[in-house]
C-alpha atoms as a PDB file:
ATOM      1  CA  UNK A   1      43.620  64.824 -96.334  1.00  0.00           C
ATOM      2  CA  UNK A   2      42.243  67.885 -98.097  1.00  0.00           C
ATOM      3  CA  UNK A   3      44.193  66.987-101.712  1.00  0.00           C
ATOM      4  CA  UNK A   4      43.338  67.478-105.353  1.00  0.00           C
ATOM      5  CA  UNK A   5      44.467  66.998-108.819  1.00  0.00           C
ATOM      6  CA  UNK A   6      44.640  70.605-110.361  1.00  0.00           C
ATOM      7  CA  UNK A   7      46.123  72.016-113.535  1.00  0.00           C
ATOM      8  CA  UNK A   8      48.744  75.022-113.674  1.00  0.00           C
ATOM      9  CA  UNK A   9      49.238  77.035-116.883  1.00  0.00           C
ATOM     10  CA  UNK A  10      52.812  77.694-118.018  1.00  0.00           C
ATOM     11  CA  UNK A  11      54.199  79.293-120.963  1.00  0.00           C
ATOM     12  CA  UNK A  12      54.516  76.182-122.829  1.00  0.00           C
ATOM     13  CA  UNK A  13      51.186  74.332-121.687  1.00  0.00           C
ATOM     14  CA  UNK A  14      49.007  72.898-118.982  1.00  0.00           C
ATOM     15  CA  UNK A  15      50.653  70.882-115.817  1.00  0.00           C
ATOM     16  CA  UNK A  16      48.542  68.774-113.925  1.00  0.00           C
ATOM     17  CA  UNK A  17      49.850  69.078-110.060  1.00  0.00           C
ATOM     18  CA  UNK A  18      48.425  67.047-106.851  1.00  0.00           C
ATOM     19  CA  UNK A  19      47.753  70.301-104.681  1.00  0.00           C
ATOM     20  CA  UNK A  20      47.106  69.373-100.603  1.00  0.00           C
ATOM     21  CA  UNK A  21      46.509  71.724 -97.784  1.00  0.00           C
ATOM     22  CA  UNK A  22      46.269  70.847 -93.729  1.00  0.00           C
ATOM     23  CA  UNK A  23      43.638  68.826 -92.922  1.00  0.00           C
ATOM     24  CA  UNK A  24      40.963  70.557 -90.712  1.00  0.00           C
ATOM     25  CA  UNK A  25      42.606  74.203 -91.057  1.00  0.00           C
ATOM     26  CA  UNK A  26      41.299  77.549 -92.215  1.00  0.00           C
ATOM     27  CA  UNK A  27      43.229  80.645 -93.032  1.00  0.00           C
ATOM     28  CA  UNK A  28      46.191  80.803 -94.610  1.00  0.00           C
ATOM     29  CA  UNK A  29      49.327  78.488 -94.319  1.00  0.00           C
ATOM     30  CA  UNK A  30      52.832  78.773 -95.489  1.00  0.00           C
ATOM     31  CA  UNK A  31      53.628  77.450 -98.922  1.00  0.00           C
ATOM     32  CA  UNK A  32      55.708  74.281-100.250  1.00  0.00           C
ATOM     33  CA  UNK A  33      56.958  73.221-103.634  1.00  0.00           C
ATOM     34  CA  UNK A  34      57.235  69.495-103.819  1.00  0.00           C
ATOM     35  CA  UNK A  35      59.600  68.582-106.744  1.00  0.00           C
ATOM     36  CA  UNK A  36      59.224  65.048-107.925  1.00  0.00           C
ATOM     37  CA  UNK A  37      61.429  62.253-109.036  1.00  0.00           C
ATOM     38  CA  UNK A  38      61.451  61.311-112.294  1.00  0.00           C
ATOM     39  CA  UNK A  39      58.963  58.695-111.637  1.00  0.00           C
ATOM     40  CA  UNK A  40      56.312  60.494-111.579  1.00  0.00           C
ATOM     41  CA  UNK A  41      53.408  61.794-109.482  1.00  0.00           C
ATOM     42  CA  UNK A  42      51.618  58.421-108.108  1.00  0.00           C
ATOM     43  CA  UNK A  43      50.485  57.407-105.016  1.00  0.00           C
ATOM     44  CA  UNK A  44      53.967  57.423-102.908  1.00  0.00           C
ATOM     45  CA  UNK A  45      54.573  60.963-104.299  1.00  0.00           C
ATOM     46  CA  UNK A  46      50.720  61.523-102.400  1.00  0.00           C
ATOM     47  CA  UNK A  47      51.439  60.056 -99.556  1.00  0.00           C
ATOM     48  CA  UNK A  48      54.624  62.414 -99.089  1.00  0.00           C
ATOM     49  CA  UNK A  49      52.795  65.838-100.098  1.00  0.00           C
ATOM     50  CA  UNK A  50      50.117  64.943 -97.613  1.00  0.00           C
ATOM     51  CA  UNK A  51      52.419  63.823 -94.534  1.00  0.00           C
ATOM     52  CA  UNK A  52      53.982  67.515 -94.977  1.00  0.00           C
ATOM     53  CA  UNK A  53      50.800  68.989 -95.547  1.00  0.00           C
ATOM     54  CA  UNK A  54      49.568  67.598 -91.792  1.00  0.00           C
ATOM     55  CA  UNK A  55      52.396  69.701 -90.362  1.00  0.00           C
ATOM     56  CA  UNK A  56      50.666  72.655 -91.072  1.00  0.00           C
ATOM     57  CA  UNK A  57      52.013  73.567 -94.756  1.00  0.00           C
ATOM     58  CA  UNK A  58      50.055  74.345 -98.094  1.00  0.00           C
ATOM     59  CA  UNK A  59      52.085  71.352-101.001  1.00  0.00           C
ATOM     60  CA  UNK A  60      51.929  71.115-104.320  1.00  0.00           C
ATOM     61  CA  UNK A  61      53.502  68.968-106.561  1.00  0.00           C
ATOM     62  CA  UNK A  62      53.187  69.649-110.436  1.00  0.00           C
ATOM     63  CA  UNK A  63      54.231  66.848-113.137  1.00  0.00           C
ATOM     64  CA  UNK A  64      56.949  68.569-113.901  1.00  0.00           C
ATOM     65  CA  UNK A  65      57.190  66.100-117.145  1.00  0.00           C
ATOM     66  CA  UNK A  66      54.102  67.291-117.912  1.00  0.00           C
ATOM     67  CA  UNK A  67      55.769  67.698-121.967  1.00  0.00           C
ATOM     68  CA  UNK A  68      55.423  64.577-122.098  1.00  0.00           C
ATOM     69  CA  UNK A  69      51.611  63.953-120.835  1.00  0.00           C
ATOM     70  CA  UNK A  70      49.962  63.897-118.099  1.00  0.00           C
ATOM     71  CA  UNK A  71      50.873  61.853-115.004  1.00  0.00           C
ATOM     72  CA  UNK A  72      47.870  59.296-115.607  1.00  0.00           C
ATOM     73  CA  UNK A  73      49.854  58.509-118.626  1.00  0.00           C
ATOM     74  CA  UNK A  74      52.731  57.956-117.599  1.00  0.00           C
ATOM     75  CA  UNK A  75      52.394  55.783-114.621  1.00  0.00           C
ATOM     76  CA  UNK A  76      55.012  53.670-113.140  1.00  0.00           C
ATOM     77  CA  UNK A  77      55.318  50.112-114.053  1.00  0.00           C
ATOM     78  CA  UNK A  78      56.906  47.257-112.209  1.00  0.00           C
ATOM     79  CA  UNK A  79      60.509  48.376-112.622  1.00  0.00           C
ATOM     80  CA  UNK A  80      61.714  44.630-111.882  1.00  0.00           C
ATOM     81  CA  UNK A  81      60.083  43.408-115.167  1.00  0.00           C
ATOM     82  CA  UNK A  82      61.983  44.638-118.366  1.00  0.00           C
ATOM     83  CA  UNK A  83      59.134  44.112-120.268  1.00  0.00           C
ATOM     84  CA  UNK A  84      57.537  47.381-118.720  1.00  0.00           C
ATOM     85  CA  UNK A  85      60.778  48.748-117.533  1.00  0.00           C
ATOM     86  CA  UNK A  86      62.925  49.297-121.068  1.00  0.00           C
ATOM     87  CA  UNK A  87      59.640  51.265-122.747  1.00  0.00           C
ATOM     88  CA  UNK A  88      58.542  53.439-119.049  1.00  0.00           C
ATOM     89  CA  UNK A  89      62.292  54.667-120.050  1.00  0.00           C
ATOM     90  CA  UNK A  90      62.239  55.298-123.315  1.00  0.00           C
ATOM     91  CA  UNK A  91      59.635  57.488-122.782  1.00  0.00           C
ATOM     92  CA  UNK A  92      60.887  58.918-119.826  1.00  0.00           C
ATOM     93  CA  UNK A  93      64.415  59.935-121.203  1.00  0.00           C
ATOM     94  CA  UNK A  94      63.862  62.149-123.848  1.00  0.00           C
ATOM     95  CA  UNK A  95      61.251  63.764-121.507  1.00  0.00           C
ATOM     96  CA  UNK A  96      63.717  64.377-118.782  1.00  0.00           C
ATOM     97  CA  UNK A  97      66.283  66.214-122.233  1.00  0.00           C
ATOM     98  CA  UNK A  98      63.131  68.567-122.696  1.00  0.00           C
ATOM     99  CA  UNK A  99      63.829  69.971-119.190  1.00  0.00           C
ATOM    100  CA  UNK A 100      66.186  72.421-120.500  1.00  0.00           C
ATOM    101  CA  UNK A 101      67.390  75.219-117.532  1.00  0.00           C
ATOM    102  CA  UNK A 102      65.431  77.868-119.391  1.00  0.00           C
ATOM    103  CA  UNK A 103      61.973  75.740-119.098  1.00  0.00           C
ATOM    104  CA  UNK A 104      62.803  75.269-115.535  1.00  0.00           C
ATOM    105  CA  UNK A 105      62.926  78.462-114.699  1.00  0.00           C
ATOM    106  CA  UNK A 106      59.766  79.460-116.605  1.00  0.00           C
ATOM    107  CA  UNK A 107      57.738  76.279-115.089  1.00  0.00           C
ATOM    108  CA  UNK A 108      59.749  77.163-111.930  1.00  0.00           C
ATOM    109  CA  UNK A 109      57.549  80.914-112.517  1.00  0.00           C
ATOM    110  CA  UNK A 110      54.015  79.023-112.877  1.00  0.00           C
ATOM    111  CA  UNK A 111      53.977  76.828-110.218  1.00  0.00           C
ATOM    112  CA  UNK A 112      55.542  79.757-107.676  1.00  0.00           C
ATOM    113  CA  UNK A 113      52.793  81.790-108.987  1.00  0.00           C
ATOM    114  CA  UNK A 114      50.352  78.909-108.647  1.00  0.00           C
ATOM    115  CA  UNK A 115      51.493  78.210-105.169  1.00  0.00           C
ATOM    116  CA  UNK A 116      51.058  82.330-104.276  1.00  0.00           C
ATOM    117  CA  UNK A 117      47.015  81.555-104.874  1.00  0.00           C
ATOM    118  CA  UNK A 118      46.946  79.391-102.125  1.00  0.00           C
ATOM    119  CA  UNK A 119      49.442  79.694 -99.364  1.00  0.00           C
ATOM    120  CA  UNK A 120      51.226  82.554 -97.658  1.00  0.00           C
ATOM    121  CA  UNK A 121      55.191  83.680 -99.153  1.00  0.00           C
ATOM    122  CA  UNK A 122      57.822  83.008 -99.029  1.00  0.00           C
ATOM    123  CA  UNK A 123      58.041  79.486 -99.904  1.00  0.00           C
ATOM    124  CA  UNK A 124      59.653  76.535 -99.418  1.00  0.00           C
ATOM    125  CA  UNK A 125      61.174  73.860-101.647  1.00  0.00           C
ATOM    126  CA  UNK A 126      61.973  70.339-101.668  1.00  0.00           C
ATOM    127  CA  UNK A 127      63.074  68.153-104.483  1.00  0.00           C
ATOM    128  CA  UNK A 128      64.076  64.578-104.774  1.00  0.00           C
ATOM    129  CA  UNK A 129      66.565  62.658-107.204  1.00  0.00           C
ATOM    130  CA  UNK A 130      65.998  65.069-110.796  1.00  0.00           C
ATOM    131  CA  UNK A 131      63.608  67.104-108.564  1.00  0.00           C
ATOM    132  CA  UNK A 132      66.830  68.291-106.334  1.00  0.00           C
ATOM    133  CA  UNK A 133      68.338  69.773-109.422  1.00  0.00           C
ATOM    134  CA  UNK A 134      65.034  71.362-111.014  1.00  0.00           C
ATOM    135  CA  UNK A 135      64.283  72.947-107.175  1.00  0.00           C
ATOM    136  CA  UNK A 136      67.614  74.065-107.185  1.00  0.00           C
ATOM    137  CA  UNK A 137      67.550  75.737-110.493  1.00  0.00           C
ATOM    138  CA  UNK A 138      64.082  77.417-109.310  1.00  0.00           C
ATOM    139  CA  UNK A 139      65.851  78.737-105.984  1.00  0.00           C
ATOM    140  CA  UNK A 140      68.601  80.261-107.969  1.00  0.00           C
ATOM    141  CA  UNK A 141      66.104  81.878-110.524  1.00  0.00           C
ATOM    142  CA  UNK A 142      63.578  83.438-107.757  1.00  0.00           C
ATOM    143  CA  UNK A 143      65.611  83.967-104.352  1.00  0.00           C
ATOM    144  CA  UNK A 144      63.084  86.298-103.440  1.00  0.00           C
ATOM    145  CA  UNK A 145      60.193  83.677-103.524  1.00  0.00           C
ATOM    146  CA  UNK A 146      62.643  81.419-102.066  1.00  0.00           C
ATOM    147  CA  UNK A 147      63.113  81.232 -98.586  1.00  0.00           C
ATOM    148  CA  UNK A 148      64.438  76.993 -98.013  1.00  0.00           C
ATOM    149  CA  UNK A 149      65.516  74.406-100.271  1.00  0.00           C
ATOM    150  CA  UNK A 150      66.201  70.888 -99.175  1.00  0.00           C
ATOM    151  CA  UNK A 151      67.429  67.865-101.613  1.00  0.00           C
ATOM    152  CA  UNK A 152      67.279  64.254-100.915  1.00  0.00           C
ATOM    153  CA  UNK A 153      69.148  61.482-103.259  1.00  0.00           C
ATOM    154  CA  UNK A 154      69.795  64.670-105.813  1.00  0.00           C
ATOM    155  CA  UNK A 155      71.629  64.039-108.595  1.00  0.00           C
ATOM    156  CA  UNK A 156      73.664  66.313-111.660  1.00  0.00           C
ATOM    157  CA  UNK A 157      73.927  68.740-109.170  1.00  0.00           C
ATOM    158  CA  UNK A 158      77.958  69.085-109.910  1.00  0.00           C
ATOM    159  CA  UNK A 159      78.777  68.417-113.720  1.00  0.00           C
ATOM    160  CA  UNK A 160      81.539  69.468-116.044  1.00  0.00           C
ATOM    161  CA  UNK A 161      78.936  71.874-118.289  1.00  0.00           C
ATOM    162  CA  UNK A 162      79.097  75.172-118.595  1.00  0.00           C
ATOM    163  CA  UNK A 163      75.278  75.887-116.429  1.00  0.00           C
ATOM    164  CA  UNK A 164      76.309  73.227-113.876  1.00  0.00           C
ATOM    165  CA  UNK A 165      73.817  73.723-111.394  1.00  0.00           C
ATOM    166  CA  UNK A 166      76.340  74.540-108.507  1.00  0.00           C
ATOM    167  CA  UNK A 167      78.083  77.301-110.464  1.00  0.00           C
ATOM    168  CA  UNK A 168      75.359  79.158-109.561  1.00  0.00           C
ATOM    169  CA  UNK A 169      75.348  79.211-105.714  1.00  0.00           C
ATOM    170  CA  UNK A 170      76.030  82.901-105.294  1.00  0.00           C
ATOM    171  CA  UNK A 171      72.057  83.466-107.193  1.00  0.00           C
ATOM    172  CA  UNK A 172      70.723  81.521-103.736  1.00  0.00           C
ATOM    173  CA  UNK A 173      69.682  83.231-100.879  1.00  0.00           C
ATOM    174  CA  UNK A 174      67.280  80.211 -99.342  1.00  0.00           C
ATOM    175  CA  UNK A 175      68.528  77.824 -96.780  1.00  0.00           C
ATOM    176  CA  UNK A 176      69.729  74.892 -97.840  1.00  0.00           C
ATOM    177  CA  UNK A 177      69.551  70.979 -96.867  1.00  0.00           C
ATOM    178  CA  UNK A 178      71.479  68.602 -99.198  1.00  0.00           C
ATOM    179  CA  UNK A 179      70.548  64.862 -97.727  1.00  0.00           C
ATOM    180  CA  UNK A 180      73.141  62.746-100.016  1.00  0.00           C
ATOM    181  CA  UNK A 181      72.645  59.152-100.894  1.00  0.00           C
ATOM    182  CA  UNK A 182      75.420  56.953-100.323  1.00  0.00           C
ATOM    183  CA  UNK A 183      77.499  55.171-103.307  1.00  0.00           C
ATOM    184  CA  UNK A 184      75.674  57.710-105.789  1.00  0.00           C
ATOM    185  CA  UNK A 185      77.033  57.872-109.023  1.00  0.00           C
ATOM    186  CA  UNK A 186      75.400  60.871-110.119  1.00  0.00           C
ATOM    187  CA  UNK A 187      76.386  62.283-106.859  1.00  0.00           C
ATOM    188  CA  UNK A 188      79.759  61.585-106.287  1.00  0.00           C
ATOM    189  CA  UNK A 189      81.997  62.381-103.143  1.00  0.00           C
ATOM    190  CA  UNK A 190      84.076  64.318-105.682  1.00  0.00           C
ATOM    191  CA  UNK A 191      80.390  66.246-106.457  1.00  0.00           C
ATOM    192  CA  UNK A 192      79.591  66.290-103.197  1.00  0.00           C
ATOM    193  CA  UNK A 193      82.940  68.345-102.531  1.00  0.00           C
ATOM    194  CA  UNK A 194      82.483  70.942-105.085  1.00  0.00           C
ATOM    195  CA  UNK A 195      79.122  71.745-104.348  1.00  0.00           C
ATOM    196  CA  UNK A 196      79.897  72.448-100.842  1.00  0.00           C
ATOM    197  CA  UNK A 197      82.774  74.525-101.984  1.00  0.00           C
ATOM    198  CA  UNK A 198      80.502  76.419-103.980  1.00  0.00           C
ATOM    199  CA  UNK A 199      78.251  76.865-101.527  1.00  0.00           C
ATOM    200  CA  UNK A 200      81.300  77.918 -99.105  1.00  0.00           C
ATOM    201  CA  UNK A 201      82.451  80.529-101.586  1.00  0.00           C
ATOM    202  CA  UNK A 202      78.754  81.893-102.073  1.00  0.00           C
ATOM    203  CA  UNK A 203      78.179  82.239 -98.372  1.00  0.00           C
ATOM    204  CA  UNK A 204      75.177  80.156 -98.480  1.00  0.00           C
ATOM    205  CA  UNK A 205      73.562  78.769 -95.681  1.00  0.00           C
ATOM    206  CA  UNK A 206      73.281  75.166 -95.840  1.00  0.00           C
ATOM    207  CA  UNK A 207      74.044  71.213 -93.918  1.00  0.00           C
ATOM    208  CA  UNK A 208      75.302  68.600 -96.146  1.00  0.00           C
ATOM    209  CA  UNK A 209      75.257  64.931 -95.035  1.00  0.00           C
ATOM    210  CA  UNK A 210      76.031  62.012 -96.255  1.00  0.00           C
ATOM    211  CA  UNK A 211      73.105  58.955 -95.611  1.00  0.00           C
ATOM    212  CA  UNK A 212      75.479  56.291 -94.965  1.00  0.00           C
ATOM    213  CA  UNK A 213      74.194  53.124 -96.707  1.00  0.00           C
ATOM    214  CA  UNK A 214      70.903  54.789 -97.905  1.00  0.00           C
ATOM    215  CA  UNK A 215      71.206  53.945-101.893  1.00  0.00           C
ATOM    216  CA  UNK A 216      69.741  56.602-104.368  1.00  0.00           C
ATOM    217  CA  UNK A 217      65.886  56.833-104.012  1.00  0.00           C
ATOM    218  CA  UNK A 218      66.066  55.866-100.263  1.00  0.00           C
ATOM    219  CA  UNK A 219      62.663  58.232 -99.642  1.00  0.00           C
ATOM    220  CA  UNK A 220      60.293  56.326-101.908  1.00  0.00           C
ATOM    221  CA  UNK A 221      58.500  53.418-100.689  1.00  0.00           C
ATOM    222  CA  UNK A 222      57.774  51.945-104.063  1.00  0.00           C
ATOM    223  CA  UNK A 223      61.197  51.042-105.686  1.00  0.00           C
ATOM    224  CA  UNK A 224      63.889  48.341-104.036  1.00  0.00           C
ATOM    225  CA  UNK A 225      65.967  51.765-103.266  1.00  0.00           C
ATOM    226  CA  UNK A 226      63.627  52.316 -99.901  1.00  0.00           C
ATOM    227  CA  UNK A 227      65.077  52.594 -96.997  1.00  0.00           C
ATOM    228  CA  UNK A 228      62.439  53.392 -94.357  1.00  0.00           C
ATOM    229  CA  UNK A 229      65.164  54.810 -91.404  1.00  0.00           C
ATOM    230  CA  UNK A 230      66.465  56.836 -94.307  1.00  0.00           C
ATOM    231  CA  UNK A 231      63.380  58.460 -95.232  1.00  0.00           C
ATOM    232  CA  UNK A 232      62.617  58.928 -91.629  1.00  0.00           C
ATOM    233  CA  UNK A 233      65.560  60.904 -90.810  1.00  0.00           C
ATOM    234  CA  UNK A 234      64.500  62.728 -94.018  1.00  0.00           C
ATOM    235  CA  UNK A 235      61.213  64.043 -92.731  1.00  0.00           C
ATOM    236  CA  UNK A 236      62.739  64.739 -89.403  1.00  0.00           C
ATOM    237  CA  UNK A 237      65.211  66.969 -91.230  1.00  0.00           C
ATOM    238  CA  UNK A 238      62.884  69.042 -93.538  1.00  0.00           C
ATOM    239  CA  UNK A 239      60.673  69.632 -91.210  1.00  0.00           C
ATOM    240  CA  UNK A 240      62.943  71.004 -89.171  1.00  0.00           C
ATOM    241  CA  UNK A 241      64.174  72.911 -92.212  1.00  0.00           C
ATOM    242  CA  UNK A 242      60.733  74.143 -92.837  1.00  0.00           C
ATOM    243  CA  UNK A 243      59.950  74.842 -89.207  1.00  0.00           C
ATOM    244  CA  UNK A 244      63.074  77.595 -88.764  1.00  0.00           C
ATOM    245  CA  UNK A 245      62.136  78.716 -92.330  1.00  0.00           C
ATOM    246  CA  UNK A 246      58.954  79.299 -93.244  1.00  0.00           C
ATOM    247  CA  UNK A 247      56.880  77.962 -89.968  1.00  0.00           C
ATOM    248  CA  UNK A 248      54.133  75.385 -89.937  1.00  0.00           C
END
């Protein structure tokens, strides 16, 4: 595959990103921004941006934790053993409360921008567990760049603050793809309800499913959430998604 590290400026620093384009292809290709988990970038998160990348699409995927270092520094340990576990997390919560709505939506800016370089607008998104709520925010903030947003095993979507994500449906214009995990506490049926009434209200385009069985973090290979038919049915559903959206 034709990918690269690269580093995007934002208001607030540098963010290293993993930046892949279709393999073999010139000219230009339609543009998609790959929101991580809160893992990090690493090799599954790769291996993801480059499978969409084959279907024809321009990918990049910044560290959006990038406050807290780069992604070679923060790499994920073996999340069985406590011993690595307990500090990965330390480090990794107080980096995930620096990713205040405001900072989305500048990073959200940068890496849109960054994106415009090298692939054709309007753009896609898709986001995974935090990375479903940061695309989200981004969508709402630019529905002009914003043509599709899909989130797998997303969670926070629905709280009881006042800048819930969902109370701000009616700023989206993309379409949407919500792929739910099943038994997810940070993604409740009760959630799952009031986003989609939110989304109702807003006259939003969107499909909302429930992954029956598929725990949270069924799309990544390297934690004991994987489910492989899961993830599957995941590709098969954004590219569709990206397909009717943005083309490929």
């Amino acid at each position: 595959m034709n990918g690269e590290m690269v580093d995007i400026s934002t208001r607030d620093g540098v963010a290293d990103a993993y930046l892949s384009r279709p393999p073999g292809q010139d000219g230009s290709h339609p543009g998609v921004l790959f929101i991580m988990d809160a893992f990090g970038l690493r090799p599954r998160i790769e291996e993801m941006v480059d499978r969409i990348a084959a279907r024809g699409f321009v990918v990049l995927a910044p560290n959006v934790l990038y406050r807290a270092g780069r992604a070679s520094n923060m790499e994920m340990p073996d999340l069985e053993d406590p011993a690595q576990r307990d500090p990965f997390f330390a480090r990794l919560r107080p980096a995930m409360a620096e990713l205040t709505p405001e900072r989305i939506e500048s990073d959200g800016a940068a890496y849109l921008d960054y994106l415009g370089e090298v692939a054709s607008p309007p753009f896609a998104i898709t986001g995974y567990c935090m990375g479903g709520r940061v695309g989200w925010r981004i969508a709402a903030a630019y529905p002009e760049r914003v043509a599709a947003l899909a989130a797998f095993h997303a969670g926070g979507l629905v709280s009881d603050d006042e800048d819930s994500p969902h109370l701000s449906a009616g700023a989206i214009s993309a379409e949407l793809y919500l792929g739910h995990a099943d038994n997810d506490q940070s993604m409740t049926p009760e959630h799952v309800a009031a986003l989609e009434q939110a989304l109702e209200e807003a006259g939003v385009r969107y499909r909302s499913e429930l992954y029956e069985g598929a725990a949270h973090g069924y799309t990544m290979s390297d934690t004991a959430a994987y489910d492989e038919a899961a993830a599957e049915r995941h590709f098969t559903e954004l590219f569709a998604l990206l397909d009717r959206t943005i083309g490929g």
